[in-house]
PDB file of N, CA and C in Angstrom:
ATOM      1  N   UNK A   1      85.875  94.453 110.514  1.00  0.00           N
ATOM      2  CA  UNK A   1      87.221  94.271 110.048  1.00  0.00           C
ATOM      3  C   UNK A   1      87.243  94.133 108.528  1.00  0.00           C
ATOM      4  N   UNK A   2      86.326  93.579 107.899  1.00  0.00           N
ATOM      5  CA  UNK A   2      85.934  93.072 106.165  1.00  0.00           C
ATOM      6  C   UNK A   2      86.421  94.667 105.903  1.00  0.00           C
ATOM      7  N   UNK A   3      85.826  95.143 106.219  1.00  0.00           N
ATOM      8  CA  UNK A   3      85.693  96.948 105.379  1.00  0.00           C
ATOM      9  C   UNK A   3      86.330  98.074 106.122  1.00  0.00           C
ATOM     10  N   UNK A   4      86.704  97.836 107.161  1.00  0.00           N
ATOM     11  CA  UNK A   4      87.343  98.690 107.644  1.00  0.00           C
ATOM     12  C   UNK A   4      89.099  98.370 107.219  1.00  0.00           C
ATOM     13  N   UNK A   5      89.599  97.080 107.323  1.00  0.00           N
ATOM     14  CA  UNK A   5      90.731  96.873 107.034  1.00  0.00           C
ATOM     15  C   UNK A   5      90.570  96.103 105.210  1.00  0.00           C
ATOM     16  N   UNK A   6      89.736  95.533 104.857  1.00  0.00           N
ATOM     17  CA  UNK A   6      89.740  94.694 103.610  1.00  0.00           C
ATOM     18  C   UNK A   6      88.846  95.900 102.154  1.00  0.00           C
ATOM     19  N   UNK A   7      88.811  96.932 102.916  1.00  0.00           N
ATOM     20  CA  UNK A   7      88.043  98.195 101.981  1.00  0.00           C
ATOM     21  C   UNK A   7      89.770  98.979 101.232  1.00  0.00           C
ATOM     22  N   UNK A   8      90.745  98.660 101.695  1.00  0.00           N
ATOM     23  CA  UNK A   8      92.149  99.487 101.246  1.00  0.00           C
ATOM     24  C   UNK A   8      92.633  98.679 100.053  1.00  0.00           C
ATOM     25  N   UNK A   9      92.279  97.204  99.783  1.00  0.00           N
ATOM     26  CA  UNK A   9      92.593  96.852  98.452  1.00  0.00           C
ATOM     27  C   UNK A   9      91.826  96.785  97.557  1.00  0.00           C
ATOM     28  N   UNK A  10      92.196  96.406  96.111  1.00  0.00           N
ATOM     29  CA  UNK A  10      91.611  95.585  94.856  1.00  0.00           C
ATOM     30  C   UNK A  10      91.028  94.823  94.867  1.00  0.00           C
ATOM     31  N   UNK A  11      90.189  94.365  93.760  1.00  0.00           N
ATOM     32  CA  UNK A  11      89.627  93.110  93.576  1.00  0.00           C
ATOM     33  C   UNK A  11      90.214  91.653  93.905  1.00  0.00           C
ATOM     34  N   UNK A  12      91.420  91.756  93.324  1.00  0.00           N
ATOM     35  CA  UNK A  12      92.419  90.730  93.778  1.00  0.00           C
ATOM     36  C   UNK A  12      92.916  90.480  95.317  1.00  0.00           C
ATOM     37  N   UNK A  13      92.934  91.910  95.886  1.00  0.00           N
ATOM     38  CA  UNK A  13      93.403  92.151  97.481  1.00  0.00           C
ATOM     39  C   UNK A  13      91.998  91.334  98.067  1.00  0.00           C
ATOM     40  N   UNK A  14      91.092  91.509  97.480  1.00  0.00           N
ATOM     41  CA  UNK A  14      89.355  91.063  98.377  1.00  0.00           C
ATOM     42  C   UNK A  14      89.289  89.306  98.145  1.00  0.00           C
ATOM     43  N   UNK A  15      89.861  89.074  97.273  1.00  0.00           N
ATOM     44  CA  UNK A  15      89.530  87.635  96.845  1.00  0.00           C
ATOM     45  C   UNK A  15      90.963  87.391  97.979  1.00  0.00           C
ATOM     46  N   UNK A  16      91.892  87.561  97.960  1.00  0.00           N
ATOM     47  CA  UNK A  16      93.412  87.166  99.460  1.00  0.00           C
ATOM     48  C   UNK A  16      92.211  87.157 100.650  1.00  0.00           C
ATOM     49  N   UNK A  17      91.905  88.052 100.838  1.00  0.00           N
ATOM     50  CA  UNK A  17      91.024  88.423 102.291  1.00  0.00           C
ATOM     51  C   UNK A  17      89.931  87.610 102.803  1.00  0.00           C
ATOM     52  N   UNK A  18      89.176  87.249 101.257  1.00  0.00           N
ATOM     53  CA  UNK A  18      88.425  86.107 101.632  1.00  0.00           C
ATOM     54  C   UNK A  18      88.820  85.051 102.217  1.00  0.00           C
ATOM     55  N   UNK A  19      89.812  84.335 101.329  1.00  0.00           N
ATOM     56  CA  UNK A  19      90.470  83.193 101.427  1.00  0.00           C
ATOM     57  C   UNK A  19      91.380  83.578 102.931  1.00  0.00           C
ATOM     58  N   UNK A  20      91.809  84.313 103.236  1.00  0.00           N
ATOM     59  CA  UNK A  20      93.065  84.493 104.750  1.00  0.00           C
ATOM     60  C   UNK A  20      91.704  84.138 106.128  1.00  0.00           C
ATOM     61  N   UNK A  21      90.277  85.180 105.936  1.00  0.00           N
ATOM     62  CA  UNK A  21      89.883  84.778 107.011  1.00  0.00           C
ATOM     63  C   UNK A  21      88.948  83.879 106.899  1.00  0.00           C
ATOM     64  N   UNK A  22      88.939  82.902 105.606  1.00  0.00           N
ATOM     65  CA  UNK A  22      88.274  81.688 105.990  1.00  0.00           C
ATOM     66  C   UNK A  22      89.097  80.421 105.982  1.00  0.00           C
ATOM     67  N   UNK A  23      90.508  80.601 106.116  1.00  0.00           N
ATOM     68  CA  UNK A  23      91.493  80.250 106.465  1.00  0.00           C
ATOM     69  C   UNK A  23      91.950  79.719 107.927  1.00  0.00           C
ATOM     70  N   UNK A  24      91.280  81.049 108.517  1.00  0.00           N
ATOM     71  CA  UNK A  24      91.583  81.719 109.872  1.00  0.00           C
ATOM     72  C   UNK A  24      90.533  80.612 110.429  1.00  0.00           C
ATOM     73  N   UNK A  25      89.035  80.686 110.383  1.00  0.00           N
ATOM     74  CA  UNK A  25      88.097  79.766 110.658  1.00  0.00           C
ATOM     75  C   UNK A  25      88.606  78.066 110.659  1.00  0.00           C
ATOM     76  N   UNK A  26      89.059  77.537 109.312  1.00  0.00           N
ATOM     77  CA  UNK A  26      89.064  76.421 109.079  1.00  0.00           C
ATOM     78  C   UNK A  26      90.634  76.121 110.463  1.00  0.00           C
ATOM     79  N   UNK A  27      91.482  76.762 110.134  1.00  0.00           N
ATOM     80  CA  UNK A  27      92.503  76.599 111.456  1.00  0.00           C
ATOM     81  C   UNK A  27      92.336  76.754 112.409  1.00  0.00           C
ATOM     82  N   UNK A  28      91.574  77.451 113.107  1.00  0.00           N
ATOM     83  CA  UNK A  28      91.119  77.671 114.448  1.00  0.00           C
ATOM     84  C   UNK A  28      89.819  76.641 114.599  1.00  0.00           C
ATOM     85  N   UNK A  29      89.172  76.086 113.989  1.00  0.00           N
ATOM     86  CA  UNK A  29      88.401  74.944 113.727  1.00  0.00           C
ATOM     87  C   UNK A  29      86.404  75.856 115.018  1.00  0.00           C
ATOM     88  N   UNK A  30      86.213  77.009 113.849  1.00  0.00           N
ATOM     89  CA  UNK A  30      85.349  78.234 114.145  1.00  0.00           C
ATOM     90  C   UNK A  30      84.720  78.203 113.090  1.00  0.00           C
ATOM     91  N   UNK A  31      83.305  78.265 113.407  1.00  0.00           N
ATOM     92  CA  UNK A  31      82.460  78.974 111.897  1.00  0.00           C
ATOM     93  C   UNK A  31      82.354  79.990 112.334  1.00  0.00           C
ATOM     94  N   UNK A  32      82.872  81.027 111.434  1.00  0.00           N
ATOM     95  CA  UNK A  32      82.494  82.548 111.756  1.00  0.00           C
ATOM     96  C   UNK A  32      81.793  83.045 110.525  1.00  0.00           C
ATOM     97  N   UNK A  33      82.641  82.642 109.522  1.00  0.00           N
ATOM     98  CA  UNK A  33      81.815  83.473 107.831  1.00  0.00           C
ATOM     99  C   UNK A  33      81.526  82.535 107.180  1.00  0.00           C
ATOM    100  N   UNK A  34      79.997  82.525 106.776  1.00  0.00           N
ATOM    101  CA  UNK A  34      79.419  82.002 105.471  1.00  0.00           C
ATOM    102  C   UNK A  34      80.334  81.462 104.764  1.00  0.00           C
ATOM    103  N   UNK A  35      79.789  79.856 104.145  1.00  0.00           N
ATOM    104  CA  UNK A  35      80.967  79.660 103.461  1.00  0.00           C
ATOM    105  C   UNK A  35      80.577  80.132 101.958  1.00  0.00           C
ATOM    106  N   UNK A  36      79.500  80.108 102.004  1.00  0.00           N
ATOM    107  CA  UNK A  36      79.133  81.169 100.693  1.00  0.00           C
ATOM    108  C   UNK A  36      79.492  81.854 100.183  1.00  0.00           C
ATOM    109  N   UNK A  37      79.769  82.510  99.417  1.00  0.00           N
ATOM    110  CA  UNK A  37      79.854  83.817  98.389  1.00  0.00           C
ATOM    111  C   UNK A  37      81.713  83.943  98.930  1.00  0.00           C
ATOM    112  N   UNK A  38      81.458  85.557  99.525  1.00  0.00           N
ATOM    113  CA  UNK A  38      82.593  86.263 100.198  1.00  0.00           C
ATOM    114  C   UNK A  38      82.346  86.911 101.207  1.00  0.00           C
ATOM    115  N   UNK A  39      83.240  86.817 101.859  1.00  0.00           N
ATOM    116  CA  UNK A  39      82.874  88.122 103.376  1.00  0.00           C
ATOM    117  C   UNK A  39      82.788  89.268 103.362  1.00  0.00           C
ATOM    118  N   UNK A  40      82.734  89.735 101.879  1.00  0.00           N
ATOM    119  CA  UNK A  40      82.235  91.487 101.814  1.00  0.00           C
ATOM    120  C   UNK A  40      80.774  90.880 101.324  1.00  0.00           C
ATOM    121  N   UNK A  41      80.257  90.053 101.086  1.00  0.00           N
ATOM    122  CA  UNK A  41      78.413  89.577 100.902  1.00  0.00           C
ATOM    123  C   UNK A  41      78.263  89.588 102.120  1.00  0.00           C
ATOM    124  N   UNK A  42      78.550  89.976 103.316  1.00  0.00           N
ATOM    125  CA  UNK A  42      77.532  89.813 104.713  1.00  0.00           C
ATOM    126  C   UNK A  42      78.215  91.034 105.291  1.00  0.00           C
ATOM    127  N   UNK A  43      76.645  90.606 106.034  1.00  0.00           N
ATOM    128  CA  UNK A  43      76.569  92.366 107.245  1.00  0.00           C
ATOM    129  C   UNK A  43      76.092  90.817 108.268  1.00  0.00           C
ATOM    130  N   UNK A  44      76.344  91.015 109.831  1.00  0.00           N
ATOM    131  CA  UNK A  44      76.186  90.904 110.963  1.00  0.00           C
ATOM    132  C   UNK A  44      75.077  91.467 111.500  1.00  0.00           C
ATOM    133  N   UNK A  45      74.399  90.433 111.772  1.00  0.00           N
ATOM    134  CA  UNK A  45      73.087  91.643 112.724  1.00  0.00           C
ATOM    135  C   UNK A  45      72.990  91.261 114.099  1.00  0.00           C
ATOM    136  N   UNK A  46      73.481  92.092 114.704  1.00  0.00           N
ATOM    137  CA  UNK A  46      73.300  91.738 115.994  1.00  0.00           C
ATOM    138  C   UNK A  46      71.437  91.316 116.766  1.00  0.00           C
ATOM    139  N   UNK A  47      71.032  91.765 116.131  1.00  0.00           N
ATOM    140  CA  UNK A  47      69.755  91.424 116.231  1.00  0.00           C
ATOM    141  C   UNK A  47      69.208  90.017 116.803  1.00  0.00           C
ATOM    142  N   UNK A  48      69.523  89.438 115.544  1.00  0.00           N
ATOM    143  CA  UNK A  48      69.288  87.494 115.701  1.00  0.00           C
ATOM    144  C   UNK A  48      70.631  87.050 115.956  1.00  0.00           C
ATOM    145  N   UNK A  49      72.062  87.691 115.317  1.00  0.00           N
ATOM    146  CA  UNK A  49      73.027  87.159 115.570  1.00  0.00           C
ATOM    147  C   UNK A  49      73.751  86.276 114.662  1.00  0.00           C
ATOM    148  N   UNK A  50      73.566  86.630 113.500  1.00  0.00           N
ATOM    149  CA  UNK A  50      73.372  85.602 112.381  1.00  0.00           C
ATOM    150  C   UNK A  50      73.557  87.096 111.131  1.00  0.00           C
ATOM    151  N   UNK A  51      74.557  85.652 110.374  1.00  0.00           N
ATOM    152  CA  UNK A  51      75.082  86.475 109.263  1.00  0.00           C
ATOM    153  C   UNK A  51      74.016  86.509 107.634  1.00  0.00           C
ATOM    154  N   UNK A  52      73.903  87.977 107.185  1.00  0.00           N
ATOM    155  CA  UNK A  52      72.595  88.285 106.119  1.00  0.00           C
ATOM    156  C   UNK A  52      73.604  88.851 104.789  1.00  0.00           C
ATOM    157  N   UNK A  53      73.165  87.945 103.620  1.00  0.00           N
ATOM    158  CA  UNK A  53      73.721  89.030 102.567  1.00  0.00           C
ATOM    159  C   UNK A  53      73.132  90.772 102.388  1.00  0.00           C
ATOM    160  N   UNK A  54      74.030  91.358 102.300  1.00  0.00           N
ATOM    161  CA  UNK A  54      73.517  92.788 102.876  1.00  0.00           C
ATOM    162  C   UNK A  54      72.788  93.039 101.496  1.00  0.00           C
ATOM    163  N   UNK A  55      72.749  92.856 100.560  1.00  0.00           N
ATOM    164  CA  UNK A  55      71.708  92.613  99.397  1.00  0.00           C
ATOM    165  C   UNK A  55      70.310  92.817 100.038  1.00  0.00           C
ATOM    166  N   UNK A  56      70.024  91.756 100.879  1.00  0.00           N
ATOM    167  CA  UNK A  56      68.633  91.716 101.515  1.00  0.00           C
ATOM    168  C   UNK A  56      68.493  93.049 101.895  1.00  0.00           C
ATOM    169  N   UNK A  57      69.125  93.649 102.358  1.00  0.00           N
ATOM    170  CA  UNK A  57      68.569  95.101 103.182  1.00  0.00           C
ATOM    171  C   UNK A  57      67.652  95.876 101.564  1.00  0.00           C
ATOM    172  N   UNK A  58      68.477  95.726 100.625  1.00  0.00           N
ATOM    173  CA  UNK A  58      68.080  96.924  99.452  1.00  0.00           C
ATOM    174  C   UNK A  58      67.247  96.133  98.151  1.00  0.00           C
ATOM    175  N   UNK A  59      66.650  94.823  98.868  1.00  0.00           N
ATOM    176  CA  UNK A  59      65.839  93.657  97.915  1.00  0.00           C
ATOM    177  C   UNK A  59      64.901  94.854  96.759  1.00  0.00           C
ATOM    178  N   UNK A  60      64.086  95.809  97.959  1.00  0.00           N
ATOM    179  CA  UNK A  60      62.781  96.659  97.072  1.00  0.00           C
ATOM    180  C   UNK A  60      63.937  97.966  96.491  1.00  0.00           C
ATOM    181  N   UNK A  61      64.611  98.489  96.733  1.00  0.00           N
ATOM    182  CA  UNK A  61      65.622  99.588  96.404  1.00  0.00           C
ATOM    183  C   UNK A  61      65.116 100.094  94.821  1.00  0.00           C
ATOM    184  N   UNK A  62      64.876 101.215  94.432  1.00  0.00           N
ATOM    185  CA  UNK A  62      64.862 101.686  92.872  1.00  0.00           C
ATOM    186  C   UNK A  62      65.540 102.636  93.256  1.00  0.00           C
ATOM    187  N   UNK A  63      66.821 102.830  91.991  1.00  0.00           N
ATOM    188  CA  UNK A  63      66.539 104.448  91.788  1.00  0.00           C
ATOM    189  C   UNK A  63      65.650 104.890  91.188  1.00  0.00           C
ATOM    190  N   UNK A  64      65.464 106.229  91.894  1.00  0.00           N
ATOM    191  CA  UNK A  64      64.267 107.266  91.002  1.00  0.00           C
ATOM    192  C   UNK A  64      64.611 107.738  89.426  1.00  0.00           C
ATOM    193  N   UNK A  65      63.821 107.240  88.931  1.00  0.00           N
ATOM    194  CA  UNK A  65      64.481 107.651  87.461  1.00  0.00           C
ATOM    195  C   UNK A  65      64.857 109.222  87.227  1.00  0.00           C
ATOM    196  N   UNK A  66      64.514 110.332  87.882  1.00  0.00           N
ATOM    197  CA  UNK A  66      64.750 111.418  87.847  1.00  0.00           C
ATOM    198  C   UNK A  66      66.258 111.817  88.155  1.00  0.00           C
ATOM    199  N   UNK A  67      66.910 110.909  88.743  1.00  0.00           N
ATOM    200  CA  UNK A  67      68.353 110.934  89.014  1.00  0.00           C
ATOM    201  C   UNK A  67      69.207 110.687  88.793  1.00  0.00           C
ATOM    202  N   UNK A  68      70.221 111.100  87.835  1.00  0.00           N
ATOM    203  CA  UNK A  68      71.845 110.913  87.798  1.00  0.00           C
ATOM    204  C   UNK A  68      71.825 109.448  88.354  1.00  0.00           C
ATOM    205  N   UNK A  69      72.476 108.577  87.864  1.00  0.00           N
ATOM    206  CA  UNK A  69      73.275 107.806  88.298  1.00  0.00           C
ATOM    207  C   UNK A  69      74.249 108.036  89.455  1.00  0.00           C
ATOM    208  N   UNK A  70      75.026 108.726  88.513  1.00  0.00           N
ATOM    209  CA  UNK A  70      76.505 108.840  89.562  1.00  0.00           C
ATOM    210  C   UNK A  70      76.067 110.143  90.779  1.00  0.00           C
TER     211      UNK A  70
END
């Protein structure tokens, strides 16, 4: 839902989104999202079941210097 519905705004629209669904948690009295960072910082892994800053996936990541940026 973060990126499928919270990917159509701004910077400003992402910081509302944070705050609405950890909103949503604290009223429904649910931990669902990290209270950390923001809810576009996590990916879900169904794996363990447990929320990962998606950072971790691309920790070793280089670009190849042979490549364009963009």
């Amino acid at each position: 839902m973060v990126w499928s519905i919270g990917c159509t705004t701004n910077l400003e629209g992402r910081k509302k989104m944070d705050i609405f669904l950890k909103d949503l948690d604290t009223k429904h009295k649910v931990k669902i999202y990290p209270e950390e960072g923001t809810v576009y910082d996590y990916e879900f892994r169904e794996k363990d079941k447990e929320w990962h800053n998606w950072t971790e996936s691309f920790a070793n990541f280089e670009v190849d210097q042979k490549f364009q940026y963009h």
